[in-house]
C-alpha atoms as a PDB file:
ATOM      1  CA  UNK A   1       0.000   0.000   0.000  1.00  0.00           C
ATOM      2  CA  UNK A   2       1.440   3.343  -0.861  1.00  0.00           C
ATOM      3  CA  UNK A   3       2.372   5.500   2.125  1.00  0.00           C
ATOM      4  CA  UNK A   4       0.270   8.939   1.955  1.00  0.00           C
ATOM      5  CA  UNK A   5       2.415  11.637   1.234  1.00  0.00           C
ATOM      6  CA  UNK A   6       0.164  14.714   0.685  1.00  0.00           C
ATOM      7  CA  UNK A   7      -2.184  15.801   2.658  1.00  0.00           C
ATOM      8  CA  UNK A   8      -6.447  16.912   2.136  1.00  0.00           C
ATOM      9  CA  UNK A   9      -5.526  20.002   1.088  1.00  0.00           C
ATOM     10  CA  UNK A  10      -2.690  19.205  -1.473  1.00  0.00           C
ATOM     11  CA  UNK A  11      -4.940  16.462  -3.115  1.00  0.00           C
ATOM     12  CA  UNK A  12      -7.507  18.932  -3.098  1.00  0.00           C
ATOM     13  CA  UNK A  13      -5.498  22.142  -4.697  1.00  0.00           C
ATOM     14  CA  UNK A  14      -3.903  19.734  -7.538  1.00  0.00           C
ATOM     15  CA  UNK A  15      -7.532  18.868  -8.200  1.00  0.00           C
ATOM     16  CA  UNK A  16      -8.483  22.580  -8.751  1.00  0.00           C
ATOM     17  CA  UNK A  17      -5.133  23.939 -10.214  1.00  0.00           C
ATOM     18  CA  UNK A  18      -3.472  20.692 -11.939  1.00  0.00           C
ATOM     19  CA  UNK A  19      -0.321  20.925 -10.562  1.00  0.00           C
ATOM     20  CA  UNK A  20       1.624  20.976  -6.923  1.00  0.00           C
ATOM     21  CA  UNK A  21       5.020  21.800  -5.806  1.00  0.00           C
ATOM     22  CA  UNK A  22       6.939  20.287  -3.174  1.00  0.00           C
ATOM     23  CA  UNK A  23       9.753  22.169  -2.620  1.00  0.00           C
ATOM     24  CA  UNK A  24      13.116  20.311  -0.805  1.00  0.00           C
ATOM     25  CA  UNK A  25      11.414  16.906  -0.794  1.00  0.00           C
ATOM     26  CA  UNK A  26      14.146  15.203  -2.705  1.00  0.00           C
ATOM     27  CA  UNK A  27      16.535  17.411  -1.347  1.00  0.00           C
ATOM     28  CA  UNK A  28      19.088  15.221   0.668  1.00  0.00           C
ATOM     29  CA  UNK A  29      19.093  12.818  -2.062  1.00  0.00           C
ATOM     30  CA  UNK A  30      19.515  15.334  -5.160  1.00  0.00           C
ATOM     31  CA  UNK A  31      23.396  14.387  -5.364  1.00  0.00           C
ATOM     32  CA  UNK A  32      23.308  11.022  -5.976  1.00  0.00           C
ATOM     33  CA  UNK A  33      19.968  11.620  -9.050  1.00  0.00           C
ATOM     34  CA  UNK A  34      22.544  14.622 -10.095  1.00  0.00           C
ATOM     35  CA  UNK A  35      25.063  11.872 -10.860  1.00  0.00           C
ATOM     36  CA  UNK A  36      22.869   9.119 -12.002  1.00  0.00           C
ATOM     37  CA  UNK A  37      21.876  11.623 -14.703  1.00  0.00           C
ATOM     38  CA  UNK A  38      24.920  12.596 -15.987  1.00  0.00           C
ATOM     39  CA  UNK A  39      26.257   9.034 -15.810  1.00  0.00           C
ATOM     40  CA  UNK A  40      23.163   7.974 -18.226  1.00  0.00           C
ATOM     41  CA  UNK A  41      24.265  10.891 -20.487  1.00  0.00           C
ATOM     42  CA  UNK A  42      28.038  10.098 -20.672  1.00  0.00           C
ATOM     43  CA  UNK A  43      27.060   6.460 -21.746  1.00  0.00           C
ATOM     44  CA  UNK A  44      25.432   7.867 -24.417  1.00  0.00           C
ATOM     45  CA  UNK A  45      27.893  10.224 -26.225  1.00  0.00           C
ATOM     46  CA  UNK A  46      26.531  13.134 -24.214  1.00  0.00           C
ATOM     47  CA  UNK A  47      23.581  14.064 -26.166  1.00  0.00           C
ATOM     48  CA  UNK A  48      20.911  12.960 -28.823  1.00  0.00           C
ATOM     49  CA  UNK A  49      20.771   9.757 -30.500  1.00  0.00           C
ATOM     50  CA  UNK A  50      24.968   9.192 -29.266  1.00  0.00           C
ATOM     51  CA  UNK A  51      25.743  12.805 -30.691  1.00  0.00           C
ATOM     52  CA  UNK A  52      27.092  15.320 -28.473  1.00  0.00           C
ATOM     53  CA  UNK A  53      24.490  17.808 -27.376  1.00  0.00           C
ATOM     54  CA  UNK A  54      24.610  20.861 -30.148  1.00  0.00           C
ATOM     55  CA  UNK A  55      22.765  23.661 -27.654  1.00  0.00           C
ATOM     56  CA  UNK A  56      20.337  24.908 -30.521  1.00  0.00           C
ATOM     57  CA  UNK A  57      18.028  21.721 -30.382  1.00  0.00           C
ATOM     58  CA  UNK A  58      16.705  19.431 -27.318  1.00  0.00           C
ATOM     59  CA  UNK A  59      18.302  16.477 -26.548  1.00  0.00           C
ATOM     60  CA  UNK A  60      16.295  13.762 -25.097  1.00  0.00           C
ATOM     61  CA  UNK A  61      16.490  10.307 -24.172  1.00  0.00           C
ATOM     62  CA  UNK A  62      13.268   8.131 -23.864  1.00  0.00           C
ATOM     63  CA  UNK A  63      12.997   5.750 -21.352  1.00  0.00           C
ATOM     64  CA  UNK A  64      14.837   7.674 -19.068  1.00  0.00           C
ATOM     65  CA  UNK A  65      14.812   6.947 -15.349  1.00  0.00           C
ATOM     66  CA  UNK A  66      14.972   3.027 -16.983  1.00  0.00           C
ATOM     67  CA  UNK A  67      18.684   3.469 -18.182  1.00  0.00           C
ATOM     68  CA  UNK A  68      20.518   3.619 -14.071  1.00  0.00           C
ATOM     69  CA  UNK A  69      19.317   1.538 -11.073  1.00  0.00           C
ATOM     70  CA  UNK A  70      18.982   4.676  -9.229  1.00  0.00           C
ATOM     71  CA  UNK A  71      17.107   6.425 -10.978  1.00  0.00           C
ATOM     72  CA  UNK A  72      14.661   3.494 -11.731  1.00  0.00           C
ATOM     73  CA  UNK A  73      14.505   2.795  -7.262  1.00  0.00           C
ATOM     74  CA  UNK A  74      12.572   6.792  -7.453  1.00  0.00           C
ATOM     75  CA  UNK A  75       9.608   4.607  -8.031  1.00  0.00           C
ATOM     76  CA  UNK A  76      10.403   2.556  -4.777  1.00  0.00           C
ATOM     77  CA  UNK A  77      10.911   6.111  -2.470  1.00  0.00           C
ATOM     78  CA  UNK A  78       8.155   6.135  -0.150  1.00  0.00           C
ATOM     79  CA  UNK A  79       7.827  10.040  -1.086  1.00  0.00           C
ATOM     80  CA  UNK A  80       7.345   9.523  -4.487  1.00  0.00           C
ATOM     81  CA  UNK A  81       5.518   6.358  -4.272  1.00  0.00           C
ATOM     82  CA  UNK A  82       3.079   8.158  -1.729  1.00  0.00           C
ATOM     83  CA  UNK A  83       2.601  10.878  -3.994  1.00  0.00           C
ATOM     84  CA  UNK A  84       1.789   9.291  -6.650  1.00  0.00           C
ATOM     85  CA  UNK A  85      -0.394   6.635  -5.102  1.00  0.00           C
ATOM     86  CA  UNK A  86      -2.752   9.862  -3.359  1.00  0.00           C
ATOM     87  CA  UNK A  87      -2.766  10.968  -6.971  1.00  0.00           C
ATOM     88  CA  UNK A  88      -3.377   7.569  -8.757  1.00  0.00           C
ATOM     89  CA  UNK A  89      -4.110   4.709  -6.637  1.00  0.00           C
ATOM     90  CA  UNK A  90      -2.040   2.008  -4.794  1.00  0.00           C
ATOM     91  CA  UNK A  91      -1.921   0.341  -8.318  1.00  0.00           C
ATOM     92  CA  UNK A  92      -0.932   3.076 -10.876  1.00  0.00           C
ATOM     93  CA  UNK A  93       1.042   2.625 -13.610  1.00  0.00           C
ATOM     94  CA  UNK A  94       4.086   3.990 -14.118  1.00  0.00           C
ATOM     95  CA  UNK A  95       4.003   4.998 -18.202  1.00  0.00           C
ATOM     96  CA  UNK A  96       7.395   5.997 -19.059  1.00  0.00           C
ATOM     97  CA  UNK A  97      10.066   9.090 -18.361  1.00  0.00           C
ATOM     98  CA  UNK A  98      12.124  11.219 -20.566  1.00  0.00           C
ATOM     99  CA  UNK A  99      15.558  12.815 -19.619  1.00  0.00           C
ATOM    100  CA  UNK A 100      16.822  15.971 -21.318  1.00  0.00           C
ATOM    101  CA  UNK A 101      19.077  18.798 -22.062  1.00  0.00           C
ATOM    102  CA  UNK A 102      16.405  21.000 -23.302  1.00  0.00           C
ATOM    103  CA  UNK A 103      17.968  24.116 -25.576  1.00  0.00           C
ATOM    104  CA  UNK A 104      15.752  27.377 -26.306  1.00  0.00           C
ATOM    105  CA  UNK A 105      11.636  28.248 -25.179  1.00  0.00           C
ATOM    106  CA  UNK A 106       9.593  25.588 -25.056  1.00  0.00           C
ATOM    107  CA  UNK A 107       6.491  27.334 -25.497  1.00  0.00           C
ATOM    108  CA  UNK A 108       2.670  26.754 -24.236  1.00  0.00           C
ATOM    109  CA  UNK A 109       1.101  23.242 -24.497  1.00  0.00           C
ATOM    110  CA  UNK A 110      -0.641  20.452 -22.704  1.00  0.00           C
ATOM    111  CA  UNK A 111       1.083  16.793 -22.576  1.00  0.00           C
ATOM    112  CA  UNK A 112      -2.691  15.144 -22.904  1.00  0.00           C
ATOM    113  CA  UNK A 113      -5.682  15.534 -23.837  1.00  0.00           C
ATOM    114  CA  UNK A 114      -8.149  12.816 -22.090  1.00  0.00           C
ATOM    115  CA  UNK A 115     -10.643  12.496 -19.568  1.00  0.00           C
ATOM    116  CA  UNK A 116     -11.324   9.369 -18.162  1.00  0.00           C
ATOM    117  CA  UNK A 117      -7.775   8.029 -16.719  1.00  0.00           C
ATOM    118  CA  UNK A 118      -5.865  10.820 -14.937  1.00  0.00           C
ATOM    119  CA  UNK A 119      -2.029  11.242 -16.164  1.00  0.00           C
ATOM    120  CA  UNK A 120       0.517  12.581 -13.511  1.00  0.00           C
ATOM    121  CA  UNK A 121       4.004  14.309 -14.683  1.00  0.00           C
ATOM    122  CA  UNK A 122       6.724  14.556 -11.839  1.00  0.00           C
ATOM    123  CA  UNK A 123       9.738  17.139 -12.972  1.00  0.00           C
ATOM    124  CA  UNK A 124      12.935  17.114 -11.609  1.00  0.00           C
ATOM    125  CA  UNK A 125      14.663  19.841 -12.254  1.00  0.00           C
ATOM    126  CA  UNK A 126      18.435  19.664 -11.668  1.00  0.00           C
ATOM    127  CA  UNK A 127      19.647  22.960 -12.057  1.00  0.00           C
ATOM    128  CA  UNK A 128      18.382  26.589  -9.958  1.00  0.00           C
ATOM    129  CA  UNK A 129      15.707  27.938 -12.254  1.00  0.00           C
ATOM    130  CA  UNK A 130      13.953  31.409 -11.896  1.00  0.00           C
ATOM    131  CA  UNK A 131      10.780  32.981 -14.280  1.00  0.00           C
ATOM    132  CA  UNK A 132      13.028  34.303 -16.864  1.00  0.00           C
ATOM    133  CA  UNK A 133      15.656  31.077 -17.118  1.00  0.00           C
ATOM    134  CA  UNK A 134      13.693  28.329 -18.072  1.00  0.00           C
ATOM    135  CA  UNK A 135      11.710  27.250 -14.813  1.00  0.00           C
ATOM    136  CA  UNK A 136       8.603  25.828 -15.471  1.00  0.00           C
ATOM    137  CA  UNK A 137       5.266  27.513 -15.975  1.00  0.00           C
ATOM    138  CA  UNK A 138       2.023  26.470 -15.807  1.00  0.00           C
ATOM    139  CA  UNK A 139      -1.593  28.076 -16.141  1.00  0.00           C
ATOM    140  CA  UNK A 140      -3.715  27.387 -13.433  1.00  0.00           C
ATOM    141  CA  UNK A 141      -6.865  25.127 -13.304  1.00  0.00           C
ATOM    142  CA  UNK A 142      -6.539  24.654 -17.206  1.00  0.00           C
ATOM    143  CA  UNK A 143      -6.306  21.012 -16.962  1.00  0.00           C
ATOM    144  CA  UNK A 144     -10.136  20.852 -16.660  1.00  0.00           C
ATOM    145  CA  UNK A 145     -11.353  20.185 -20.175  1.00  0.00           C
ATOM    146  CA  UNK A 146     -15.158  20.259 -19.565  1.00  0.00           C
ATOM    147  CA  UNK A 147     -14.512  23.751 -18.916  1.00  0.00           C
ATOM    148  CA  UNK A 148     -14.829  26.854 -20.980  1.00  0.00           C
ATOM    149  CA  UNK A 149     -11.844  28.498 -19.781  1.00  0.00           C
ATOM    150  CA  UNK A 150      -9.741  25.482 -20.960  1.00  0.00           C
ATOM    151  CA  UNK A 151     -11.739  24.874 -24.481  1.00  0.00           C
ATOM    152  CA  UNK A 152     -10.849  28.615 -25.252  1.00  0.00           C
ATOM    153  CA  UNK A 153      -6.770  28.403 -24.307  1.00  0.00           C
ATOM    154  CA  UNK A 154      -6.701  25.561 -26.506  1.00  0.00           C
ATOM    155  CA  UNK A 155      -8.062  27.460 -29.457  1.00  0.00           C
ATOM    156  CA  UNK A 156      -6.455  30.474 -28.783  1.00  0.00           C
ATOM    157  CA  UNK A 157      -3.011  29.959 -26.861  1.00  0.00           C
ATOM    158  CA  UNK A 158      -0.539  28.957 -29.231  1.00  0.00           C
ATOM    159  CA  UNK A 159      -1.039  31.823 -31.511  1.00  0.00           C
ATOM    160  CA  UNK A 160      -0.952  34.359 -28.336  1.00  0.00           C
ATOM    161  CA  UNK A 161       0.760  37.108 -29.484  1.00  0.00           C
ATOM    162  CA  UNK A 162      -1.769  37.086 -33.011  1.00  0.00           C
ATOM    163  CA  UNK A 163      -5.065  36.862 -30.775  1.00  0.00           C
ATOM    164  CA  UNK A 164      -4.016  39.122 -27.833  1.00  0.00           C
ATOM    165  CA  UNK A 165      -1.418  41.054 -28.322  1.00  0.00           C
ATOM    166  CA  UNK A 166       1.211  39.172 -26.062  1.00  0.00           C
ATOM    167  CA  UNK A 167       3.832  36.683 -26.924  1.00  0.00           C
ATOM    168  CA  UNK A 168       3.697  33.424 -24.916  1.00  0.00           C
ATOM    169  CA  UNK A 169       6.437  34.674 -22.596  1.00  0.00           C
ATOM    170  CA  UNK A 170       4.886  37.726 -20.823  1.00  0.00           C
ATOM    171  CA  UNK A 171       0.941  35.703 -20.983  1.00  0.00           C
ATOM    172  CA  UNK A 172       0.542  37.086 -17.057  1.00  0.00           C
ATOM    173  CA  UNK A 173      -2.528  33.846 -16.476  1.00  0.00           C
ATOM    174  CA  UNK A 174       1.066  31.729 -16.574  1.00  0.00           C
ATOM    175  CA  UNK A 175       2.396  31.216 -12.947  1.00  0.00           C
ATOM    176  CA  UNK A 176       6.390  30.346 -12.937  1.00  0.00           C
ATOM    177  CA  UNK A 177       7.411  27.813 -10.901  1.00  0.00           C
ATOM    178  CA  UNK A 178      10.633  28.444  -9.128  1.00  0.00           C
ATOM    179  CA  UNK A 179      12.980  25.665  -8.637  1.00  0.00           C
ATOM    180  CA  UNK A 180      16.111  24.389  -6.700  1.00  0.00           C
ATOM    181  CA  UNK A 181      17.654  21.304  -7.555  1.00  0.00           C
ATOM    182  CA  UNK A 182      15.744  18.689  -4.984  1.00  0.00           C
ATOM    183  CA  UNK A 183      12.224  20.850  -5.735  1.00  0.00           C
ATOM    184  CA  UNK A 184       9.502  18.055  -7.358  1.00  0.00           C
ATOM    185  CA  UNK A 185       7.090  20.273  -9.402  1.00  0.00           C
ATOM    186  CA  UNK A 186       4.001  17.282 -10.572  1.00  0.00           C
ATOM    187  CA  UNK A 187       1.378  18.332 -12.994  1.00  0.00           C
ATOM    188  CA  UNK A 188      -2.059  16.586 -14.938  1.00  0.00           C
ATOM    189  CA  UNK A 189      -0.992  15.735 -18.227  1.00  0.00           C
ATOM    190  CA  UNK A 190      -3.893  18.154 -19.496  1.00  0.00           C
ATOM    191  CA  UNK A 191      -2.198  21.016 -17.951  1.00  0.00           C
ATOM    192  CA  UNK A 192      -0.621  24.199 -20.167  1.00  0.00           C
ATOM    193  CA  UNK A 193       2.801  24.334 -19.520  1.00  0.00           C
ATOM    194  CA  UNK A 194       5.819  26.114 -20.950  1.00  0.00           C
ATOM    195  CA  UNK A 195       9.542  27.083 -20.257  1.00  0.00           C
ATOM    196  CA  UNK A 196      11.099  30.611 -21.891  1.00  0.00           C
ATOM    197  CA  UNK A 197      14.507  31.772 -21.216  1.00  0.00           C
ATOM    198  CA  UNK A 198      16.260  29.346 -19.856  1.00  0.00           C
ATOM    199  CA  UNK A 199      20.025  28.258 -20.838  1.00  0.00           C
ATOM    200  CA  UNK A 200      21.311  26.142 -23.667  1.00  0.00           C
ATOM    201  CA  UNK A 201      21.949  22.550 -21.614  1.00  0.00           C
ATOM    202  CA  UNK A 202      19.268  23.123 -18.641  1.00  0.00           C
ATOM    203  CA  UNK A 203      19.158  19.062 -17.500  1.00  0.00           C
ATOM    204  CA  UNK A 204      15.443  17.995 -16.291  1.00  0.00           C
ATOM    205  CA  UNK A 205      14.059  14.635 -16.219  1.00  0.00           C
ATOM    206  CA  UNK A 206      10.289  13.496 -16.233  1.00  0.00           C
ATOM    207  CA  UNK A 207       8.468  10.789 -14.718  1.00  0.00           C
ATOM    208  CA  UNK A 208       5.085  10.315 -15.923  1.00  0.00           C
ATOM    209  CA  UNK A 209       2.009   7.926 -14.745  1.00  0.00           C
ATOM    210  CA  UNK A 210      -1.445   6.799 -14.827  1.00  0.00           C
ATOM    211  CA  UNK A 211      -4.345   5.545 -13.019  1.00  0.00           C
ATOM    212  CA  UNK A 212      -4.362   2.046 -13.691  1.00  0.00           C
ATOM    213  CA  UNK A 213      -6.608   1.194 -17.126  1.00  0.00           C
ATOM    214  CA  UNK A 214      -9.892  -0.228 -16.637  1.00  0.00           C
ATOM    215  CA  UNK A 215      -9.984  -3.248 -18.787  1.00  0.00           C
ATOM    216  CA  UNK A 216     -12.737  -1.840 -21.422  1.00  0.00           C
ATOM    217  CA  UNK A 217      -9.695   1.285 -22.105  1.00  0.00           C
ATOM    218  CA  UNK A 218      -6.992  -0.891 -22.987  1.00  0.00           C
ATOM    219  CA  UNK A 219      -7.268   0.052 -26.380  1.00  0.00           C
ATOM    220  CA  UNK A 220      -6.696   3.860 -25.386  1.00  0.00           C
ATOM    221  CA  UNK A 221      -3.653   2.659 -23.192  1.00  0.00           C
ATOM    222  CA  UNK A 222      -1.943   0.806 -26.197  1.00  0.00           C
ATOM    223  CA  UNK A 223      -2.648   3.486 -29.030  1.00  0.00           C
ATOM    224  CA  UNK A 224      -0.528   5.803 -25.697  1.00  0.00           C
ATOM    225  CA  UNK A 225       2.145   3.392 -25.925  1.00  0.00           C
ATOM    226  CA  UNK A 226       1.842   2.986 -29.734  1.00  0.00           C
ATOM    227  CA  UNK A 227       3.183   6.512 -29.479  1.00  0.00           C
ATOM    228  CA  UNK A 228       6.502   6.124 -27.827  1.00  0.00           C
ATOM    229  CA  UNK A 229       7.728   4.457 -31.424  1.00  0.00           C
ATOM    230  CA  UNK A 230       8.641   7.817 -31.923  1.00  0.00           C
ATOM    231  CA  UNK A 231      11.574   7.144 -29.575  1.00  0.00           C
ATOM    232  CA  UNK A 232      12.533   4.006 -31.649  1.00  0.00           C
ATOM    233  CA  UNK A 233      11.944   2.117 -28.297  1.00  0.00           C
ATOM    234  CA  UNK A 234      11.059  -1.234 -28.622  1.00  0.00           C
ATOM    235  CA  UNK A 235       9.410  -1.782 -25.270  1.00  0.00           C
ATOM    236  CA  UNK A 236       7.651   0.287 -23.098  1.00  0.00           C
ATOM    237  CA  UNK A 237      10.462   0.005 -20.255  1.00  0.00           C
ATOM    238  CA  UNK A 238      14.333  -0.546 -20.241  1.00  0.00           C
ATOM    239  CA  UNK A 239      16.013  -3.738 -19.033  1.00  0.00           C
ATOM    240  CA  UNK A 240      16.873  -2.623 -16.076  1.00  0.00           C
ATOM    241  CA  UNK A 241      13.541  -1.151 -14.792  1.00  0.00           C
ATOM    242  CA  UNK A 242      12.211  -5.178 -14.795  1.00  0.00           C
ATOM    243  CA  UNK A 243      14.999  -6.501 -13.600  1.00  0.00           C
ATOM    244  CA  UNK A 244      15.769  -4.597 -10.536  1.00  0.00           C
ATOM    245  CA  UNK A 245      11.871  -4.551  -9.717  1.00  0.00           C
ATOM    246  CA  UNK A 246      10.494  -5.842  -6.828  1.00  0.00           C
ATOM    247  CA  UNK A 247       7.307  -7.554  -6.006  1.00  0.00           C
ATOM    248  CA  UNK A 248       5.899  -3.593  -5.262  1.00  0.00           C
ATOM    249  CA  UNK A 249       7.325  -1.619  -8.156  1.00  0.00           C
ATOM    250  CA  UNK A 250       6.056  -4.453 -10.165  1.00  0.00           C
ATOM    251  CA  UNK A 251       2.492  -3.958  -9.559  1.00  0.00           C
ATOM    252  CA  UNK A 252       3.258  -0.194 -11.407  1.00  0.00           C
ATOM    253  CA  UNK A 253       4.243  -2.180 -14.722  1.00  0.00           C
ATOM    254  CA  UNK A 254       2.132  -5.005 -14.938  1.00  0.00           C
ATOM    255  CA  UNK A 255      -0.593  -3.240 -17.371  1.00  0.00           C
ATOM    256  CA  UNK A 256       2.619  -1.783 -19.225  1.00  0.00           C
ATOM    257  CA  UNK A 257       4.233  -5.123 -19.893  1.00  0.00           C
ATOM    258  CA  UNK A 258       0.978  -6.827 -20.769  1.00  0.00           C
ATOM    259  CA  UNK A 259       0.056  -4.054 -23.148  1.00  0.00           C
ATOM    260  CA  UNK A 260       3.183  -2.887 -25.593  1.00  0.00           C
ATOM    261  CA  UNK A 261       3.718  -5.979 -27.682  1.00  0.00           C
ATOM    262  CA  UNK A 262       2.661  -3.900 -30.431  1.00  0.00           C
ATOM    263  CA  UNK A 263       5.842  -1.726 -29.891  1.00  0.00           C
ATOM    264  CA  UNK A 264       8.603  -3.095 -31.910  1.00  0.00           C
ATOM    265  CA  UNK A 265       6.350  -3.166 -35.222  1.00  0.00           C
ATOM    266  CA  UNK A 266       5.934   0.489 -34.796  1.00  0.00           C
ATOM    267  CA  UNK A 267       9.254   1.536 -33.961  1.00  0.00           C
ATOM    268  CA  UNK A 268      11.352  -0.992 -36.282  1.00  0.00           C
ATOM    269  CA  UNK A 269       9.057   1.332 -39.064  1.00  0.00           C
ATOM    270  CA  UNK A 270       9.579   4.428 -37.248  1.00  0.00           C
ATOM    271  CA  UNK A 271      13.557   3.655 -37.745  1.00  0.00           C
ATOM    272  CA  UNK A 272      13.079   3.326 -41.703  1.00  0.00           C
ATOM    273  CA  UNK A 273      11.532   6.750 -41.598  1.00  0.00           C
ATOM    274  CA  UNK A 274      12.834   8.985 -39.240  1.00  0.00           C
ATOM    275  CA  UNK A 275      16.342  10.291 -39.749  1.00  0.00           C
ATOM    276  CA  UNK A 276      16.792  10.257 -35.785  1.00  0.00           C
ATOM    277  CA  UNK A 277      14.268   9.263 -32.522  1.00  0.00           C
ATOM    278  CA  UNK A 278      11.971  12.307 -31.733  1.00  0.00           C
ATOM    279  CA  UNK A 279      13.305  14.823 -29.404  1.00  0.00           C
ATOM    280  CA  UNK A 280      10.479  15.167 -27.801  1.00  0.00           C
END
């Protein structure tokens, strides 16, 4: 059973806004993610697809947390565990994670767009970040997508400055998200998010999951996992994620394992036709 983490309130404002942070909760152990990160990195010639990183584009690798056996025990800390079982359920699923050295804006968007099965981002950010270099923002309570609010920044946000006058990066209705090193910052999936001014290598890593599937939305989960072909990865999680999994981090891949089959179809096509796996 997942240990609770957050408390009435929390679960209640991430309900309302879409997103919580928690600063300093991975604070004492930031050091040895720091160096699990740049290990992963290293391994891999330093940057995208085993090139070095070239500052003008976002390198990304895709599973991420998957590639080091301490990165892939973040699903076994009782803090992150209990967060994401008050968000999810004792038997969430644990979806997949990205690491990168993201280079320029990245400007307003929403990682999902569904209703039924709730999707959970946690960001670690590894360097300090401020409002004007590169921290995260988000726009508050547009993760509900009944609402009107929500229907209207999807029609209207990406083309900000030719609607309203403003370019994405001074849109006031964004909230920045300060961050030191050790800082979790979680959001829904459905939530607007961007980055703008941040530096040329700033190193963040993702960790993304879902409520478990209800058997009649299996369909929806595989055509999720259809899209991490992109990636050219030819299951859903790395090696090492299984086989350093115990009995209780298993339960968080179970639906993953019995679901991407389909995967290595998709992404041995995706490798005739892509010049490179997606950066993002």
């Amino acid at each position: 059973m997942g240990h609770h983490q957050l408390s009435d309130q929390q679960l209640s404002f991430f309900d309302t806004f879409g997103f919580l942070a928690l600063p300093g909760l991975m604070a004492d152990a930031i050091d040895a993610i720091t160096d699990a990160f740049e290990k992963i990195w290293a391994g891999r010639g330093g940057g995208h697809n085993g090139a070095a990183h070239d500052s003008k584009q976002r390198s990304c690798i895709v599973p991420f947390i998957d590639q080091h056996e301490r990165l892939c025990s973040l699903l076994d800390d009782t803090r992150i565990n209990g967060v994401l079982c008050d968000l999810l359920g004792d038997d969430y699923n644990y979806v997949g994670s990205d690491g990168n050295y993201y280079a320029g804006d990245t400007v307003w968007h929403s990682d999902g767009w569904g209703k039924a099965v709730r999707f959970v981002k946690i960001a670690f950010y590894l360097d300090p970040l401020t409002r004007d270099s590169g921290c995260l923002r988000v726009i508050p309570g547009s993760h509900n997508l009944e609402d009107q609010f929500s229907l209207k920044l999807q029609e209207q946000l990406r083309e900000s400055e030719e609607n309203w006058g403003i370019p994405g990066k001074d849109l006031l209705a964004g909230v920045g998200l300060e961050t030191q090193p050790g800082d979790l910052v979680l959001f829904n999936h459905n939530l607007k998010h961007s980055a703008f001014g941040g530096s040329e290598s700033r190193r963040m890593f993702t960790i993304n999951c879902s409520q478990r599937f209800p058997e009649d939305r299996l369909e929806e989960f595989r055509k999720y996992i259809s899209a991490h072909a992109r990636f050219w990865t030819d299951r859903l999680y790395g090696n090492t994620m299984i086989a350093t999994a115990g009995p209780e981090r298993m339960v968080h891949l179970e639906q993953g394992m019995a679901n991407d089959g389909h995967l290595a179809e998709l992404s041995a096509k995706a490798r005739e036709e892509m010049p490179e796996p997606s950066r993002g």
